[in-house]
Protein backbone atom coordinates (compact mmCIF):
# COMPACT_ATOMS: atom_id res chain seq x y z
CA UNK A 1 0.00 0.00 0.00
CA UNK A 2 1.06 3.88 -0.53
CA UNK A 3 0.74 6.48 1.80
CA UNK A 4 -0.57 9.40 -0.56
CA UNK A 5 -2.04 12.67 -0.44
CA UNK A 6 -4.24 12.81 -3.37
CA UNK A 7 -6.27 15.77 -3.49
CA UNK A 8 -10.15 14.23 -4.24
CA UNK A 9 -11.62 17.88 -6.05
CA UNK A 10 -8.62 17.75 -8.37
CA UNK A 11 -7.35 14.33 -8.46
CA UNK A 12 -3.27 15.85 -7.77
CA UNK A 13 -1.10 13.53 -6.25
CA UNK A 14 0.43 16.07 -3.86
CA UNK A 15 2.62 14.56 -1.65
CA UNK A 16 3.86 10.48 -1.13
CA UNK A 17 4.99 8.83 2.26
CA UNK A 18 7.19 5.99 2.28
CA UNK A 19 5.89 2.83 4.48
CA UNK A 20 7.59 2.61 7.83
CA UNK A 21 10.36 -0.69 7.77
CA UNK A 22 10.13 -3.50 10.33
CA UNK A 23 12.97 -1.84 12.30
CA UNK A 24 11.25 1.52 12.03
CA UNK A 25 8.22 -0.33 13.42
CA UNK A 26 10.10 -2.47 16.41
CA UNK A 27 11.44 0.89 17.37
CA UNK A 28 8.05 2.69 17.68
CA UNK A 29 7.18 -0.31 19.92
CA UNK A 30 9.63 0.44 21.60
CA UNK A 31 9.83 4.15 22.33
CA UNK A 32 5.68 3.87 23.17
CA UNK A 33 6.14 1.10 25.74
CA UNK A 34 8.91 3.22 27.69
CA UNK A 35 7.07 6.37 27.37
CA UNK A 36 3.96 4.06 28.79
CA UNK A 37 6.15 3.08 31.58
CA UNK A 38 6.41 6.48 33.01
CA UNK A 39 2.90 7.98 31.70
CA UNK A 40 1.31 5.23 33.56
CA UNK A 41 2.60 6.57 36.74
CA UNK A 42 1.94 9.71 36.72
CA UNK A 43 -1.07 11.84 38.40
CA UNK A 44 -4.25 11.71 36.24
CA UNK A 45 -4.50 15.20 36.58
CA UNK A 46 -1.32 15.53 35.04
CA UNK A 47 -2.81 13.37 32.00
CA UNK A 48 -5.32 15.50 31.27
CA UNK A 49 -3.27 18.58 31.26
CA UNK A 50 -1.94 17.55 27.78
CA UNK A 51 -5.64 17.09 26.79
CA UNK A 52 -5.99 20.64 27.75
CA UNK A 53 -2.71 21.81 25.83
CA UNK A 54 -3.76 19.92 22.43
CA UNK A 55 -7.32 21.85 22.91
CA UNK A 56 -6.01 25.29 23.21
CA UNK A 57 -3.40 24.13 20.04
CA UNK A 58 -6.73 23.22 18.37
CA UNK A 59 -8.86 26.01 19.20
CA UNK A 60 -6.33 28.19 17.88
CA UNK A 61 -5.28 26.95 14.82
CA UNK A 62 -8.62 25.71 13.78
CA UNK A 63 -8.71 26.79 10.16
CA UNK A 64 -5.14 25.46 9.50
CA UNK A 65 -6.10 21.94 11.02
CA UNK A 66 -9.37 21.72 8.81
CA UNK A 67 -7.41 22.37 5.85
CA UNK A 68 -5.37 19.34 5.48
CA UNK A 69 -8.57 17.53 6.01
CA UNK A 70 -9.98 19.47 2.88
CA UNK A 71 -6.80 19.37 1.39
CA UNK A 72 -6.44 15.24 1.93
CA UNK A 73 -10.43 13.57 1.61
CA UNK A 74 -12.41 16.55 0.04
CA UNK A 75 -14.33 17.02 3.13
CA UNK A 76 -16.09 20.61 2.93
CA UNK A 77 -14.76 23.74 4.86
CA UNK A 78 -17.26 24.24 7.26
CA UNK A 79 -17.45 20.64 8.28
CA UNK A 80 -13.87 20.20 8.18
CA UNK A 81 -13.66 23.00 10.56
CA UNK A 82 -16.89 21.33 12.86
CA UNK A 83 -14.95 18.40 13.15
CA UNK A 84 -12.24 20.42 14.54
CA UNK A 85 -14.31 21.71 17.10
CA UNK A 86 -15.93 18.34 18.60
CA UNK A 87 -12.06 17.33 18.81
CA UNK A 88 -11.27 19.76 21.41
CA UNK A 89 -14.90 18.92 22.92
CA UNK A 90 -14.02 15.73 23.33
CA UNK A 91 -10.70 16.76 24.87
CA UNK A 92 -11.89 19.34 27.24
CA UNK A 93 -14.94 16.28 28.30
CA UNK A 94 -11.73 14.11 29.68
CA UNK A 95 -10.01 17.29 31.20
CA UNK A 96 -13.36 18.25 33.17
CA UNK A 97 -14.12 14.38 34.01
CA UNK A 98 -11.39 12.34 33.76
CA UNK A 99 -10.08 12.17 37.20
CA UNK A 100 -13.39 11.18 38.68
CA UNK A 101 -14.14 9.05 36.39
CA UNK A 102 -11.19 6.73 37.29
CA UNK A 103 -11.96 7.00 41.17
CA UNK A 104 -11.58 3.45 42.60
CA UNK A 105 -14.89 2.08 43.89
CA UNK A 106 -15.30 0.55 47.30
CA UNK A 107 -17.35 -2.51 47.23
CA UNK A 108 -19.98 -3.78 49.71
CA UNK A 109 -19.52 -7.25 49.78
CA UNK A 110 -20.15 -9.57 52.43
CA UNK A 111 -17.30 -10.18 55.51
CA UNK A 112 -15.63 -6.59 54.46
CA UNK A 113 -15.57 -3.17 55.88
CA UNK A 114 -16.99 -0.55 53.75
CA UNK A 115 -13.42 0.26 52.20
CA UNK A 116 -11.73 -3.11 52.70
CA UNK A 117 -12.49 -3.65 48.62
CA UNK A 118 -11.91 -1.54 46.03
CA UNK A 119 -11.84 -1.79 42.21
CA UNK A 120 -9.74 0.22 40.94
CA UNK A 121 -8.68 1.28 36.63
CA UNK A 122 -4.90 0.17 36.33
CA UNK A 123 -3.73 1.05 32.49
CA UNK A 124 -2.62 -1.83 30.47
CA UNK A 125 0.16 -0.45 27.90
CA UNK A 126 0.33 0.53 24.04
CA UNK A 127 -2.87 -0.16 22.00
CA UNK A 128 -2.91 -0.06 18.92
CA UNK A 129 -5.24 2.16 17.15
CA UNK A 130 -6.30 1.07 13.17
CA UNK A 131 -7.98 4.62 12.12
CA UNK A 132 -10.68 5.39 8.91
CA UNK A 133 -9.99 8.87 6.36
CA UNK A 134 -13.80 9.80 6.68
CA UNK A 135 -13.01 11.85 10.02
CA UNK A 136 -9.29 11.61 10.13
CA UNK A 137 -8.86 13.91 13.00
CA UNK A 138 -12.19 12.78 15.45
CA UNK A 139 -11.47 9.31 14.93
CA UNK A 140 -7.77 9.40 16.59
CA UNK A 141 -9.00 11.39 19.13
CA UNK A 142 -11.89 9.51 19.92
CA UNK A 143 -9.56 6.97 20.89
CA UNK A 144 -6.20 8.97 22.45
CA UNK A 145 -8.04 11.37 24.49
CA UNK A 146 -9.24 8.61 26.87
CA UNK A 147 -6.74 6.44 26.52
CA UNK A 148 -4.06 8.97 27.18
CA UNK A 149 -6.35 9.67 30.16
CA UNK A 150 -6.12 6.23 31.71
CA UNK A 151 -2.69 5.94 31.37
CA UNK A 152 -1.83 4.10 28.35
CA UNK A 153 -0.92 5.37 25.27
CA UNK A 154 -1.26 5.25 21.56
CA UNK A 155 0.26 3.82 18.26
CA UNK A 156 -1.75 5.17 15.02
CA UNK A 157 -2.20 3.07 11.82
CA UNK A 158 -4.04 5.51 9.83
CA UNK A 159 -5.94 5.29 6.50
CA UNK A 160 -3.34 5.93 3.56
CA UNK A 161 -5.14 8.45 1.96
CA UNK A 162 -4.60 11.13 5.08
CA UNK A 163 -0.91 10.81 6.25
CA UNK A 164 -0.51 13.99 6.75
CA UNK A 165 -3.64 14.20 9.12
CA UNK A 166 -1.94 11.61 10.77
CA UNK A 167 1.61 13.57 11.12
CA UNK A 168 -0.06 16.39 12.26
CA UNK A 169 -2.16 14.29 15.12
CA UNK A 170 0.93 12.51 16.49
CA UNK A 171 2.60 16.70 16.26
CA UNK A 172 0.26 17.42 18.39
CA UNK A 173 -0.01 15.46 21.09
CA UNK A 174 3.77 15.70 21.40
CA UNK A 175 3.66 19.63 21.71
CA UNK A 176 1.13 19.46 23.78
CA UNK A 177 2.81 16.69 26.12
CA UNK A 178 5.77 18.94 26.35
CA UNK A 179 3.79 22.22 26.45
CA UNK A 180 2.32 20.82 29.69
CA UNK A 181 5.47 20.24 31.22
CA UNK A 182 6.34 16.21 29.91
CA UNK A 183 9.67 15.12 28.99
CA UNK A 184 10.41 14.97 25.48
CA UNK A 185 11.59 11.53 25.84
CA UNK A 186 7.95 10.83 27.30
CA UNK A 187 6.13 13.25 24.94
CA UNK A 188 7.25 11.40 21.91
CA UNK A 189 5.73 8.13 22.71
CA UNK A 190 2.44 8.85 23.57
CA UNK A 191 0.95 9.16 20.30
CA UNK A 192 3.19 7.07 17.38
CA UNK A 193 2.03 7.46 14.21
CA UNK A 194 3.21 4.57 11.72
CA UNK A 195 2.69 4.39 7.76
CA UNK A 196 2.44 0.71 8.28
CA UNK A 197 1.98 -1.91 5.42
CA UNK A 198 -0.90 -4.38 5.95
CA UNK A 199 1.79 -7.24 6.28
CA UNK A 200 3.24 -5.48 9.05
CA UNK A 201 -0.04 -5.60 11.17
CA UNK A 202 0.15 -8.92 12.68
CA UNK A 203 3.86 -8.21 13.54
CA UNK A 204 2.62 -4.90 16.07
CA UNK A 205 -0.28 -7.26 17.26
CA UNK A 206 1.67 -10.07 18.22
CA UNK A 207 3.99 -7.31 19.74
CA UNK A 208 3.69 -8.11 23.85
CA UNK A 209 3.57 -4.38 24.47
CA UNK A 210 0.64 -4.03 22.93
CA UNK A 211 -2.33 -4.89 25.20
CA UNK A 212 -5.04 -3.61 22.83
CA UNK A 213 -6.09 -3.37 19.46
CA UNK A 214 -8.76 -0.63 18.41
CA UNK A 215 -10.53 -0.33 14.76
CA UNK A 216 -12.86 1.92 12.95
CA UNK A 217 -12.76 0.83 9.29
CA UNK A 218 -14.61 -1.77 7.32
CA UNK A 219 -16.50 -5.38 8.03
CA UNK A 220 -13.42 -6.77 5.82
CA UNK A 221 -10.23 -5.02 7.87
CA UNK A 222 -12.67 -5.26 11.26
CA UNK A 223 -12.97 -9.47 11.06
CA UNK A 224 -9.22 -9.21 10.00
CA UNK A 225 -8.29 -7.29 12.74
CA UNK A 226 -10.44 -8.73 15.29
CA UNK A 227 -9.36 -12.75 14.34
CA UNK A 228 -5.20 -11.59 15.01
CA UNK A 229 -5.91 -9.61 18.15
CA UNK A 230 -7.87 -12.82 19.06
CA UNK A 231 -5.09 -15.24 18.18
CA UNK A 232 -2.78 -13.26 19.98
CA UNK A 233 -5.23 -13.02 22.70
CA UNK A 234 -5.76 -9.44 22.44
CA UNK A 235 -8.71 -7.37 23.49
CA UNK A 236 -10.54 -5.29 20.74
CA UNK A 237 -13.00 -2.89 19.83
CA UNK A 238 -14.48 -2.40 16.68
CA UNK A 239 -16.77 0.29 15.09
CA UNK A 240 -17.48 -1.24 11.60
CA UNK A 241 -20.10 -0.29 9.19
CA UNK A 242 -23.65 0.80 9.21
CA UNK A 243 -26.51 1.16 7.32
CA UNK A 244 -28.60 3.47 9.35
CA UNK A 245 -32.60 3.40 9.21
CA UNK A 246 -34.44 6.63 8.97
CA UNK A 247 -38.21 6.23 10.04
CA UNK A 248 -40.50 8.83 9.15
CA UNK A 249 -44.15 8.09 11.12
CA UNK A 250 -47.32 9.21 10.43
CA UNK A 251 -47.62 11.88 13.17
CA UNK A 252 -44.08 13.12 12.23
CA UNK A 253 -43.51 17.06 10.74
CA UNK A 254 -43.09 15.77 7.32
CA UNK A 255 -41.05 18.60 5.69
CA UNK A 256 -38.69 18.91 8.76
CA UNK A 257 -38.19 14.81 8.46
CA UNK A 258 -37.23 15.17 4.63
CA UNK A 259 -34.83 18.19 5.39
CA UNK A 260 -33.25 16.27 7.66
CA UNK A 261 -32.87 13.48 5.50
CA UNK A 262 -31.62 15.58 2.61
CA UNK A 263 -28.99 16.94 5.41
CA UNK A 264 -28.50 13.07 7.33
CA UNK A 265 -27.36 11.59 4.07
CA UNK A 266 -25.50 14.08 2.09
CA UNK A 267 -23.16 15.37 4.86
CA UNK A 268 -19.23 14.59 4.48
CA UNK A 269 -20.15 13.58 0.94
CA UNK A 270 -22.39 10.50 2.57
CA UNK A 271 -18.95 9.08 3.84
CA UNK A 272 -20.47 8.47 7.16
CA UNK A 273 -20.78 5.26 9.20
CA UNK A 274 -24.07 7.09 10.98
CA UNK A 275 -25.30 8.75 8.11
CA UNK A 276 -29.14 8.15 7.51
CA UNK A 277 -28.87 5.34 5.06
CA UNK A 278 -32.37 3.81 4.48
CA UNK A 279 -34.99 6.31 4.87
CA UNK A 280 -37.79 3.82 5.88
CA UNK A 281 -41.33 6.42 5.39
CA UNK A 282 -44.75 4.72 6.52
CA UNK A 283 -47.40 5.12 3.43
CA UNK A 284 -49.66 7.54 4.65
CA UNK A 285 -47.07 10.10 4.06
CA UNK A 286 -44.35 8.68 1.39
CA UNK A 287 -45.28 10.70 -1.34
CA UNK A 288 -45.25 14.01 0.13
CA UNK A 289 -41.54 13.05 2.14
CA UNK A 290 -40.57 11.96 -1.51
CA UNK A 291 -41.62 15.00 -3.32
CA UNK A 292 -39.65 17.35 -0.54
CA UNK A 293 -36.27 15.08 -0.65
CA UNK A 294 -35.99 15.18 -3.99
CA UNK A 295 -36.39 19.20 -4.14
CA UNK A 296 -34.12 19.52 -1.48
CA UNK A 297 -31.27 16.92 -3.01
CA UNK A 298 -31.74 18.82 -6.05
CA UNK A 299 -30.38 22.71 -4.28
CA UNK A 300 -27.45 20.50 -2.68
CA UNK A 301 -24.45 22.15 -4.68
CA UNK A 302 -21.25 20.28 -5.73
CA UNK A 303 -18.05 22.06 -6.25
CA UNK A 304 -14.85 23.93 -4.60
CA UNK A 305 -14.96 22.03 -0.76
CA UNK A 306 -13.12 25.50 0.03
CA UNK A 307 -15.56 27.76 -1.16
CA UNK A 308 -18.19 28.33 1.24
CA UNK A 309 -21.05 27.51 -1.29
CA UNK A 310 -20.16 24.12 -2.04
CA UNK A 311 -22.86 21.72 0.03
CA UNK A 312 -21.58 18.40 -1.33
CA UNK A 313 -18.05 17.32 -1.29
CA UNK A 314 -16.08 15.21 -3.55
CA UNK A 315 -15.53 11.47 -2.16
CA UNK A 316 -12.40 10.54 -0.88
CA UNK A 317 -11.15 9.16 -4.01
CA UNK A 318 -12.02 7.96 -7.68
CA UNK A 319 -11.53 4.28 -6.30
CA UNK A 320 -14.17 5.52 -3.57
CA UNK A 321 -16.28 6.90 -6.62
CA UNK A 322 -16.12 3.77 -8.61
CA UNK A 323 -17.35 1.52 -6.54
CA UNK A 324 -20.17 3.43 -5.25
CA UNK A 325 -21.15 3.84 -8.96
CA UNK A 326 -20.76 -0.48 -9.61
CA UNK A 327 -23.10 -0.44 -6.28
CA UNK A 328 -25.83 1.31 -7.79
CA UNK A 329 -25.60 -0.42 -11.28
CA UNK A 330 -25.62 -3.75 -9.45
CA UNK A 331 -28.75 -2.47 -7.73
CA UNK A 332 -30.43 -1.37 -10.90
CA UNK A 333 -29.34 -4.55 -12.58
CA UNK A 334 -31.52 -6.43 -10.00
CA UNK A 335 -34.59 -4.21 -10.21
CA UNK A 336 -34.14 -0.84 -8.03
CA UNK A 337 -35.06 2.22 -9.66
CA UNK A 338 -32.59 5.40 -9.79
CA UNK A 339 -32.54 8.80 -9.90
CA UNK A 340 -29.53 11.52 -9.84
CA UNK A 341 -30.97 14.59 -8.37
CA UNK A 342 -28.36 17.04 -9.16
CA UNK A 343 -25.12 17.71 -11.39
CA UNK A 344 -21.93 17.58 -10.31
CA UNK A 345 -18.38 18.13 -11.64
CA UNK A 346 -17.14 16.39 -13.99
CA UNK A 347 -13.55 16.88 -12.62
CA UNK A 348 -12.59 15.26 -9.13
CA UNK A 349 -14.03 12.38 -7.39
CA UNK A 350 -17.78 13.89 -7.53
CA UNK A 351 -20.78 11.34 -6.88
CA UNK A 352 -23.69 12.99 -7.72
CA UNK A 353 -26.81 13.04 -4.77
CA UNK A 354 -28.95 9.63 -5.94
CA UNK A 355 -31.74 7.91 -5.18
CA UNK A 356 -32.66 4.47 -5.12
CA UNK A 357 -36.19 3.18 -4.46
CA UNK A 358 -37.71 -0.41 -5.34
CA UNK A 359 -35.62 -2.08 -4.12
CA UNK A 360 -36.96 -5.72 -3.24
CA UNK A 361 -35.84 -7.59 -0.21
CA UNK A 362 -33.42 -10.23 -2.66
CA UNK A 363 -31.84 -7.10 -4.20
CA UNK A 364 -28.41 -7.55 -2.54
CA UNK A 365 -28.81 -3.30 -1.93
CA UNK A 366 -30.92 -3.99 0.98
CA UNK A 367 -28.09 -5.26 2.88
CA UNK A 368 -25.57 -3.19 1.24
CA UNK A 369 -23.84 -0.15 2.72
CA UNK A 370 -23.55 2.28 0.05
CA UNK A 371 -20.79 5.23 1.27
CA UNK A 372 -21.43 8.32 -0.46
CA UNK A 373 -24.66 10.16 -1.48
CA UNK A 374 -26.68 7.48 -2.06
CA UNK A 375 -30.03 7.64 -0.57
CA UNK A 376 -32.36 4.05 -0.15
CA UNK A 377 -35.99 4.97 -0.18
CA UNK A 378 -38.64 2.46 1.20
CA UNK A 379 -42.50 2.31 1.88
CA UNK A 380 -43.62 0.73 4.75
CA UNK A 381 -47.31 0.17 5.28
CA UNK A 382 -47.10 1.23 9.13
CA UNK A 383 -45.13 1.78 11.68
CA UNK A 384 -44.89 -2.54 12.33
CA UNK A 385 -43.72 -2.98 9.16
CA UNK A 386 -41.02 0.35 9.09
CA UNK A 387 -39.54 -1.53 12.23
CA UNK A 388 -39.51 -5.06 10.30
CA UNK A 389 -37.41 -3.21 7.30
CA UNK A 390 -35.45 -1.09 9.72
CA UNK A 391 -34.01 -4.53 11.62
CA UNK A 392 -33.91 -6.23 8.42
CA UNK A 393 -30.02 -5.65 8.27
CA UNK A 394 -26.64 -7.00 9.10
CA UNK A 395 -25.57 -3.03 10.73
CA UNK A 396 -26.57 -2.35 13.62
CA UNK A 397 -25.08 0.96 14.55
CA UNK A 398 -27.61 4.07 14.51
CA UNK A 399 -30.89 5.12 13.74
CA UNK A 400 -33.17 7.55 13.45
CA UNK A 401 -37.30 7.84 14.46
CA UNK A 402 -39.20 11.27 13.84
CA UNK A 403 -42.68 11.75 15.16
CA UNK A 404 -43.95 14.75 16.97
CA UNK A 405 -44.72 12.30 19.69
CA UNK A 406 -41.49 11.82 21.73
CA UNK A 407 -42.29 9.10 23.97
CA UNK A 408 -43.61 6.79 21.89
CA UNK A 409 -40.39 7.75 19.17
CA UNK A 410 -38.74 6.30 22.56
CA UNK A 411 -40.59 3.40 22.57
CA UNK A 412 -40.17 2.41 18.99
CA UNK A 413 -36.41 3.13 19.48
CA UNK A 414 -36.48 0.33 21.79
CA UNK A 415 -37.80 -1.89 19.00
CA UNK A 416 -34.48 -1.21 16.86
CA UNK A 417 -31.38 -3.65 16.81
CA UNK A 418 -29.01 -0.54 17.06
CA UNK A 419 -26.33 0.63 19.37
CA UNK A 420 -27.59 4.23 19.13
CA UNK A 421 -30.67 5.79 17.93
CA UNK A 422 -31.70 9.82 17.51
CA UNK A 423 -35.23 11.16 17.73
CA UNK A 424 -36.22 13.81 15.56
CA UNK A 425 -32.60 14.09 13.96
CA UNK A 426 -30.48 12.07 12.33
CA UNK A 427 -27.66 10.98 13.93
CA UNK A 428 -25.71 11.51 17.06
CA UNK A 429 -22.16 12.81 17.19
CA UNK A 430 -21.18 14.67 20.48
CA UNK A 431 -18.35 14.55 23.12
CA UNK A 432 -20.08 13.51 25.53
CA UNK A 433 -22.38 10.67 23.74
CA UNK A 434 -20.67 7.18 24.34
CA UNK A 435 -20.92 5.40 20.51
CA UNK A 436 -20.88 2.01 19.63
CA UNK A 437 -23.12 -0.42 17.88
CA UNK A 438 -24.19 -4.18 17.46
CA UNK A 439 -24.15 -6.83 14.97
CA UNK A 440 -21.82 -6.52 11.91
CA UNK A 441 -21.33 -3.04 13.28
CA UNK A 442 -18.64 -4.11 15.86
CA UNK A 443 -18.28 -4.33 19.40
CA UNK A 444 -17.48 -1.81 22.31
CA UNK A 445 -18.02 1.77 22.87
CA UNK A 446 -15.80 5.13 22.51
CA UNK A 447 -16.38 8.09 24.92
CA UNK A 448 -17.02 9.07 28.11
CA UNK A 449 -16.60 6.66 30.92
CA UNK A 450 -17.17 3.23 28.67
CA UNK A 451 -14.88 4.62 26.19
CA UNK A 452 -12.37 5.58 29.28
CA UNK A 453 -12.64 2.16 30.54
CA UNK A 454 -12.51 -0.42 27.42
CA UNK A 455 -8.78 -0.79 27.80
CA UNK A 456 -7.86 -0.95 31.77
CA UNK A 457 -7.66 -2.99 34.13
CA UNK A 458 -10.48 -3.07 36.43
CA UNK A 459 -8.34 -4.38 39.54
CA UNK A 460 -9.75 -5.50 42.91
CA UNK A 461 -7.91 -5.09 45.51
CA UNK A 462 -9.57 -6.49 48.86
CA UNK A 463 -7.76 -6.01 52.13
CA UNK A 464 -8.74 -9.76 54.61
CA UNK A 465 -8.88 -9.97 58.10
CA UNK A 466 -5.20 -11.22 59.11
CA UNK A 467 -6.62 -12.90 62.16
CA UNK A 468 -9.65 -14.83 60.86
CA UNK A 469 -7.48 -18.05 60.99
């Protein structure tokens, strides 16, 4: 594989990385486990003081950040810059909470004094963090701004289409580290970022310094990932794909559902694991919902992702766009019915917004993940029926429900096989939101305290009664 910056509005190849070399790599190791061996040891409060460095580096350079996101997978201005912004969120959450969220718990059990048994969060060393190009900055710090906060620390394989979003994450955790008073020796080895080859990914697994093994990517690299970390009797975590349902009811506001579905699907180019995938609309109010997506997929305007008109970004890649485009003519081939809803570029890796509908249950679309501006229409006949469709999939990661009546939308979210479900919007993406998902979507959860927590060691330490001989 080749670490590239190819720029996905113009199709340059601006800049190639060369693949780190199985010394290279040992070394890394190497350098992260003794930084881990002093990190470890030091005062959480201290932790999180880096956190608070790498926000304020953030917060200040926010435009320069978003560009190399624009500048690396096409991703709009605006959103590049949003995504900037929930990174120092979820920085500033671990800062404010961190320390009390590793407090050691007493236990109550039986033939102990109230603090004769605690549990306490002991980090367990280097884990190893496999990282997607559709949110190449919120995805590594999903992951290093708890970890860092428990005590371990970090080594990056990142998507090969953003190395330079990875450089600059692993710059700045290091400046920050040593902004907030680490060694430099230390500093360097709490985030590692490696341009590692795929056959080089066992090799850091296997790697006894490396106690965990974290993945946001595909079904394909998840299984992968997940059956070494196994074999080497590793724990993981994996956020895979989804193929988020979108259920319009019959009480909901209709033209506020659509918008949001115009707005759900389209964002980041539709290169979103929680985007709103299937929009599943009961019958009594299909055809108006219809009508009012299709307008407003029609105004969404492709173009420049730096000029602040552009709506709809390139995908990450012509690779990206060509098999999106072989996804919908294998869909059509098999009886689905499409329409492109607006014009796009010609030059650059521009998908334009689409929409699929009639698509029959042994269409192999309806358990498809399509990543880009693809939308998947359905009719249900009621709300029984949009449930049936909705949990009808291998994903299982978000979801959506829009009715003006909240607790029931509650009550039907209970209904869905999905780690996370949003009423009345389409998706949720927020600092302080744990996320995480079921079925082929993966396993475990990132943020807060379940995020904080996925990779320590929950330790109990229980003080006995020397003289109960």
């Amino acid at each position: 594989m080749t670490y590239a910056t190819v720029n996905p509005y113009t199709n340059e190849t601006v800049a190639t990385f060369a693949n780190a070399t199985p010394e290279e790599v040992d070394a890394a190791l190497d350098t992260a486990h003794e930084s881990f061996l002093v990190w470890r040891d030091l005062p959480v409060a201290q932790r999180v003081a880096v956190l608070e460095q790498a926000a304020e580096i953030l917060e200040e350079n926010r435009e320069n950040y978003a560009s190399t996101i624009t500048l690396e997978m096409g991703k709009i201005s605006a959103e590049a810059a949003g995504e900037v912004d929930i990174c120092v969120a979820m920085l500033r959450y671990y800062v404010e909470h961190g320390e009390e969220l590793l407090t050691p718990r007493f236990l109550p059990a039986h033939g102990y004094g109230d603090t004769d048994v605690q549990l306490v969060n002991d980090p367990m060393g280097v884990i190893f963090a496999v990282e997607p190009w559709n949110f190449p900055y919120y995805q590594v710090v999903r992951i290093t701004a708890p970890q860092l906060t428990a005590g371990n620390v970090v080594v990056l394989k990142h998507a090969s289409n953003v190395p330079q979003c990875a450089a600059r994450m692993e710059d700045l955790f290091r400046k920050a580290a040593v902004a907030a008073g680490i060694d430099e020796s230390v500093a360097q080895g709490l985030l590692t970022n490696l341009y590692l080859p795929h056959d080089q990914t066992e090799h850091v697994i296997a790697n006894p310094v490396v106690r965990g093994v974290a993945l946001t990517g595909s079904e394909k690299a998840g299984g992968l990932v997940a059956s070494l970390a196994a074999k080497h009797l590793k724990k993981s975590t994996l956020e895979l794909g989804g193929a988020d349902a979108f259920i319009v009811l019959d009480d909901a506001d209709v033209d506020k559902a659509a918008d949001w579905a115009v707005r759900g699907r389209n964002w980041n180019a539709g290169q979103v694991c929680v985007s709103s995938k299937r929009l599943i609309v009961v019958d009594a109010v299909y055809d108006r919902f219809l009508a009012r997506y299709r307008a407003g997929a029609a105004r969404l305007v492709a173009g420049d992702p730096t000029n602040p008109s552009t709506t709809l970004a390139p995908l990450s890649s012509e690779g990206a766009k060509q098999t999106l485009q072989r996804q919908v003519d294998d869909a059509v081939a098999q009886g689905a019915r499409v329409e492109y809803l607006a014009a796009v570029p010609e030059r650059g890796a521009f998908f334009p917004p689409t929409l699929l509908t009639g698509i029959s249950e042994d269409n192999d679309a309806f358990h498809t993940e399509f990543f880009g501006p693809v939308a998947q229409l359905y009719r249900a006949k009621d709300e029984d029926d949009a449930i049936r469709i909705a949990n009808d999939s291998p994903f299982g990661l978000g979801g959506s429900v829009f009715s003006k009546d909240i607790r029931h939308a509650q009550q039907v979210a209970r209904k869905l096989d999905t780690g996370m479900v949003a009423i009345n919007h389409p998706t949720i993406v927020a600092a302080d939101i744990p996320f995480g998902g079921v079925k082929n979507s993966g396993y475990g959860h990132e943020l807060i305290d379940l995020g904080l927590k996925e990779f320590v060691n929950q330790k109990v330490i229980a003080v006995g009664d020397i003289d109960a001989l």
